[in-house]
C-alpha atoms as a PDB file:
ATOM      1  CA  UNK A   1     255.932-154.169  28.653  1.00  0.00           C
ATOM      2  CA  UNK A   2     252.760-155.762  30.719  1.00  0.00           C
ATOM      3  CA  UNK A   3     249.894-156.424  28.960  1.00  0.00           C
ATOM      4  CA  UNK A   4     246.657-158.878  30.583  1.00  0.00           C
ATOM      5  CA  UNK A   5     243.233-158.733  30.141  1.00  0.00           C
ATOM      6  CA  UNK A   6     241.222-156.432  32.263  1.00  0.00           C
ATOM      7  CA  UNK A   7     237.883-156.647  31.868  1.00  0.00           C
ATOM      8  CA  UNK A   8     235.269-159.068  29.867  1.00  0.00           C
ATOM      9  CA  UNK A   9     232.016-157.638  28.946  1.00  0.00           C
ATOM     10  CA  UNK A  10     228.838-159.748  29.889  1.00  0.00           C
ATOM     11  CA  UNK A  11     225.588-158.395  28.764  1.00  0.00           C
ATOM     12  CA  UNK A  12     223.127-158.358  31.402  1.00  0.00           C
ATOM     13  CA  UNK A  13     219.210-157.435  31.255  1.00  0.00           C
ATOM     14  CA  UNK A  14     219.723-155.508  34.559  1.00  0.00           C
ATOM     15  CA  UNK A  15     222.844-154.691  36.682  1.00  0.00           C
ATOM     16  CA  UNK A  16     221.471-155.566  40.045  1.00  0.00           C
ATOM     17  CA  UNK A  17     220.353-159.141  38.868  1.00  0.00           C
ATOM     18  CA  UNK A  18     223.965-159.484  37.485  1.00  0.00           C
ATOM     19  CA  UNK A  19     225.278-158.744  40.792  1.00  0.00           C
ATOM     20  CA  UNK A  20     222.768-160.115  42.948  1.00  0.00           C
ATOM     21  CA  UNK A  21     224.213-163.723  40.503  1.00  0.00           C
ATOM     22  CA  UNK A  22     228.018-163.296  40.358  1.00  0.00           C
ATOM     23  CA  UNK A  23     228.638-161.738  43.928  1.00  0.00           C
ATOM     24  CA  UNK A  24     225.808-163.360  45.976  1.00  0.00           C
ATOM     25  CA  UNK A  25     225.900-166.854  44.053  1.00  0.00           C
ATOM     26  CA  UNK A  26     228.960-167.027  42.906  1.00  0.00           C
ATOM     27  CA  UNK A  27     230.929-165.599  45.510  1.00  0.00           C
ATOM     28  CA  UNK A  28     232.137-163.028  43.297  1.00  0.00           C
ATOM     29  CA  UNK A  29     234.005-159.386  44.801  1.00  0.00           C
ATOM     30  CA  UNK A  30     231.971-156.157  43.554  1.00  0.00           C
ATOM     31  CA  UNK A  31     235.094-154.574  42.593  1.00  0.00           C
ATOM     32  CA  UNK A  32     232.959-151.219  41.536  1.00  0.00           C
ATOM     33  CA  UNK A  33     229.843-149.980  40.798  1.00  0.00           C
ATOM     34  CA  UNK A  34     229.625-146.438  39.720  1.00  0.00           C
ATOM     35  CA  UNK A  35     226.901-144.348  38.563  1.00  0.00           C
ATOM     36  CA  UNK A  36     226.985-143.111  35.211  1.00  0.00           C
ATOM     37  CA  UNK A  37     225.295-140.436  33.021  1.00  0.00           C
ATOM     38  CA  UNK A  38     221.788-141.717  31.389  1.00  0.00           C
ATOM     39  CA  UNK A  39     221.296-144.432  34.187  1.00  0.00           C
ATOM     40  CA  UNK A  40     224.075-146.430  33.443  1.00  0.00           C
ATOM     41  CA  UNK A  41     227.087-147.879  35.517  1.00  0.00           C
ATOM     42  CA  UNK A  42     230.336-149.155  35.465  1.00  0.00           C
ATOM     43  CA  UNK A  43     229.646-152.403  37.562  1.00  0.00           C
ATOM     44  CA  UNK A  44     232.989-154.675  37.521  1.00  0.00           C
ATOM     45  CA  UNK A  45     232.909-157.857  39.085  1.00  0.00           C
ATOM     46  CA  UNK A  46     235.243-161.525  39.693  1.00  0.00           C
ATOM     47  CA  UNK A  47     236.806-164.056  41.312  1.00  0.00           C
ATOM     48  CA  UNK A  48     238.320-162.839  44.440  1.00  0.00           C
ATOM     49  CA  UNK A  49     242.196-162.672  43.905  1.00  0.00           C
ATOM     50  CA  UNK A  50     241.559-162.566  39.961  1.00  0.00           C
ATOM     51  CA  UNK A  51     243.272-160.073  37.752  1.00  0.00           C
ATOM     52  CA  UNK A  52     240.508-160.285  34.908  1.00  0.00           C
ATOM     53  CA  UNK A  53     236.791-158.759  35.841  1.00  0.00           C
ATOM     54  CA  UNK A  54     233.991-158.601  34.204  1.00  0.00           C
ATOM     55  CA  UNK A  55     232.003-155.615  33.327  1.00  0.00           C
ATOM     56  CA  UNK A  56     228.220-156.394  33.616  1.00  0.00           C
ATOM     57  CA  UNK A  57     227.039-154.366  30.893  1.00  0.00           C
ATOM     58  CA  UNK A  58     222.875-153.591  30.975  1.00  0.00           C
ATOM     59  CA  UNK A  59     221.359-154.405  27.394  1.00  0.00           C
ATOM     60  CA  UNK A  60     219.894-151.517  25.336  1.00  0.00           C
ATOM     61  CA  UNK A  61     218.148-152.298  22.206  1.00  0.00           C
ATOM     62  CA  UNK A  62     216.756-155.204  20.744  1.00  0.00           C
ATOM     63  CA  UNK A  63     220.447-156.541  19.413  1.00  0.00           C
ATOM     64  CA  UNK A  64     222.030-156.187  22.708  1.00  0.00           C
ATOM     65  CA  UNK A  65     218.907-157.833  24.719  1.00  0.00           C
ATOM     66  CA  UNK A  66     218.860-160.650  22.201  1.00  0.00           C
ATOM     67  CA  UNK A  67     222.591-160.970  22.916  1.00  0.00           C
ATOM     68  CA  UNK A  68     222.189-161.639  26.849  1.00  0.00           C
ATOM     69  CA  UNK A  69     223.187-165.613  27.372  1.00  0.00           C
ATOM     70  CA  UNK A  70     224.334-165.729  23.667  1.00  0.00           C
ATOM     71  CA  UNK A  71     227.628-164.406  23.633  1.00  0.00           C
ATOM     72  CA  UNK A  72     229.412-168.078  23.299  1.00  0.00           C
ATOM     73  CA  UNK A  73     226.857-168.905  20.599  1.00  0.00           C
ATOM     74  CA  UNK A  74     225.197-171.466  22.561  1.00  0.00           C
ATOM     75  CA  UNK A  75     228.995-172.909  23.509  1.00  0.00           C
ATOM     76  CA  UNK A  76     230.468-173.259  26.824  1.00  0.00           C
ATOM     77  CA  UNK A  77     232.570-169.838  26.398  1.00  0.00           C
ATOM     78  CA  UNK A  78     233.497-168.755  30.018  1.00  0.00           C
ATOM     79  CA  UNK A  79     236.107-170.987  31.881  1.00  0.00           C
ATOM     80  CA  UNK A  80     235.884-170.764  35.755  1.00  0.00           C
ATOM     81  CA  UNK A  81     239.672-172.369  37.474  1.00  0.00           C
ATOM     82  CA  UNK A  82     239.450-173.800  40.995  1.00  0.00           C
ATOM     83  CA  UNK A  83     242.188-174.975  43.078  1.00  0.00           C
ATOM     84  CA  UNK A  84     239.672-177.144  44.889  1.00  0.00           C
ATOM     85  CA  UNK A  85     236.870-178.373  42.450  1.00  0.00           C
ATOM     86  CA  UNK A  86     234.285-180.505  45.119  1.00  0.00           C
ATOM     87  CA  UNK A  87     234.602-177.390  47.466  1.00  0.00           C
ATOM     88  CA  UNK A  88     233.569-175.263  44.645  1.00  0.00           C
ATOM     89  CA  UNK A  89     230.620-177.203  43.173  1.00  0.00           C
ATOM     90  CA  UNK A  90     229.497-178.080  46.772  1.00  0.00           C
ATOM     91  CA  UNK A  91     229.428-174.203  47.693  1.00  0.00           C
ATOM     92  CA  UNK A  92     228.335-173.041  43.943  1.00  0.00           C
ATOM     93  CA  UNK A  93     225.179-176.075  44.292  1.00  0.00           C
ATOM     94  CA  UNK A  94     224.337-174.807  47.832  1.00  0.00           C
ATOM     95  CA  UNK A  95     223.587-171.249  46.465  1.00  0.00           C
ATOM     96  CA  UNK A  96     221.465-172.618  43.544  1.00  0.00           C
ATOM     97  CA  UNK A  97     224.076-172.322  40.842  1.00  0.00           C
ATOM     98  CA  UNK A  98     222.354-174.585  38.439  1.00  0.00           C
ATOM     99  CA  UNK A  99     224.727-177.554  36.649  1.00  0.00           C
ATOM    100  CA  UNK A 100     224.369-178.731  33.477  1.00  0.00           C
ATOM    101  CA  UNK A 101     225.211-182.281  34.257  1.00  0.00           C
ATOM    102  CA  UNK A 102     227.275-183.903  36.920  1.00  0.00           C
ATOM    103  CA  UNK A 103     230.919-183.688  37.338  1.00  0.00           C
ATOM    104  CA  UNK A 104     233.286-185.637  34.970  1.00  0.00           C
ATOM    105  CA  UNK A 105     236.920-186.375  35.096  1.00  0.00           C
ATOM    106  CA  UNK A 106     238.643-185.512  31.453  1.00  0.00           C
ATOM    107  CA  UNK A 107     242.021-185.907  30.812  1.00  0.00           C
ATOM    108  CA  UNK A 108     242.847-181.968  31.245  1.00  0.00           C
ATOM    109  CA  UNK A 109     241.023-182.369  35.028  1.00  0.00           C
ATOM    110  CA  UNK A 110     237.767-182.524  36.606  1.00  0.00           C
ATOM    111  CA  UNK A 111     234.970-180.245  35.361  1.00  0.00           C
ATOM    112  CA  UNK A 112     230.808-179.781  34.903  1.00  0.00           C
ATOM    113  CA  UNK A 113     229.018-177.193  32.782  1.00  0.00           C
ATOM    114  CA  UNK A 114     226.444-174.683  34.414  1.00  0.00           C
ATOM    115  CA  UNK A 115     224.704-171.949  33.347  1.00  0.00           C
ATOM    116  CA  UNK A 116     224.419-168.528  34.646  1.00  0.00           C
ATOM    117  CA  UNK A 117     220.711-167.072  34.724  1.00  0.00           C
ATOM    118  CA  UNK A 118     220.859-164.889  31.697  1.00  0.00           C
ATOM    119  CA  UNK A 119     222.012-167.990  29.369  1.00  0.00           C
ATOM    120  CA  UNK A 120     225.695-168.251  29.534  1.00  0.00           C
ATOM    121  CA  UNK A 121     227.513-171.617  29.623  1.00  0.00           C
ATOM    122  CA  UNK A 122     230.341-172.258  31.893  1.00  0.00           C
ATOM    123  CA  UNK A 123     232.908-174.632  32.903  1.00  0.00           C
ATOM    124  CA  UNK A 124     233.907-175.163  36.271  1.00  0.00           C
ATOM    125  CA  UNK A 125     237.165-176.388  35.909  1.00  0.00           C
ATOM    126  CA  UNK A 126     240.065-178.060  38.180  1.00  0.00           C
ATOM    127  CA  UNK A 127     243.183-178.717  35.665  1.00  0.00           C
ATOM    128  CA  UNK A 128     245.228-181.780  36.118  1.00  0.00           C
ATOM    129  CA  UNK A 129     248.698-180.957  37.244  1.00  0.00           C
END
């Protein structure tokens, strides 16, 4: 049996600002975006060559919206890999990808925190070999 994880759910205030972030800032591949019933979509987005994607999922209600940047509890919770990290930063910076601080060499690898627009704290991350 295969098994991997498919999709990640990140909740978004609007699909087209989600988008407009992950594929236009972050290089991401729109992998789908189909119209649903009631003005929603299925809106799946990633790394290119990744096997996991993440569904941007709009917020409805006032738990969902206050949800948006929170999922990680304030932690760094999403962990982006790079085979290359300067060419990554240098391309992420370029397109306003905000970092948290500047880049630091740990023993695992090289790596520096951003934040996506709706509150979410990453690591861009090159592992040691």
């Amino acid at each position: 049996m295969t098994q991997h994880l498919a999709l990640i759910a990140i909740v978004v205030p609007d699909y087209d600002a989600g988008i407009a972030f992950f594929v236009g800032q972050m290089g991401f591949t729109l992998f789908e975006d189909t119209a649903l019933e009631n003005g929603k979509r299925w809106v799946r987005v990633g790394p290119p060559g990744a096997q996991t994607a993440f569904l941007l999922a709009k917020a409805v209600g006032t738990e969902q919206v206050a949800a948006i940047g929170q999922q990680g509890g304030g932690r760094v919770w999403l962990f982006l890999q790079t085979d290359d990290f300067a060419r990554d930063y240098a391309a992420m910076t370029a397109k306003g990808v905000t970092f948290e601080e500047a880049p630091r060499d740990e023993p695992y690898g090289t790596v520096a925190v951003f934040r996506d627009p709706f509150g979410n704290r990453w690591d861009l991350i090159q592992f040691r070999n």
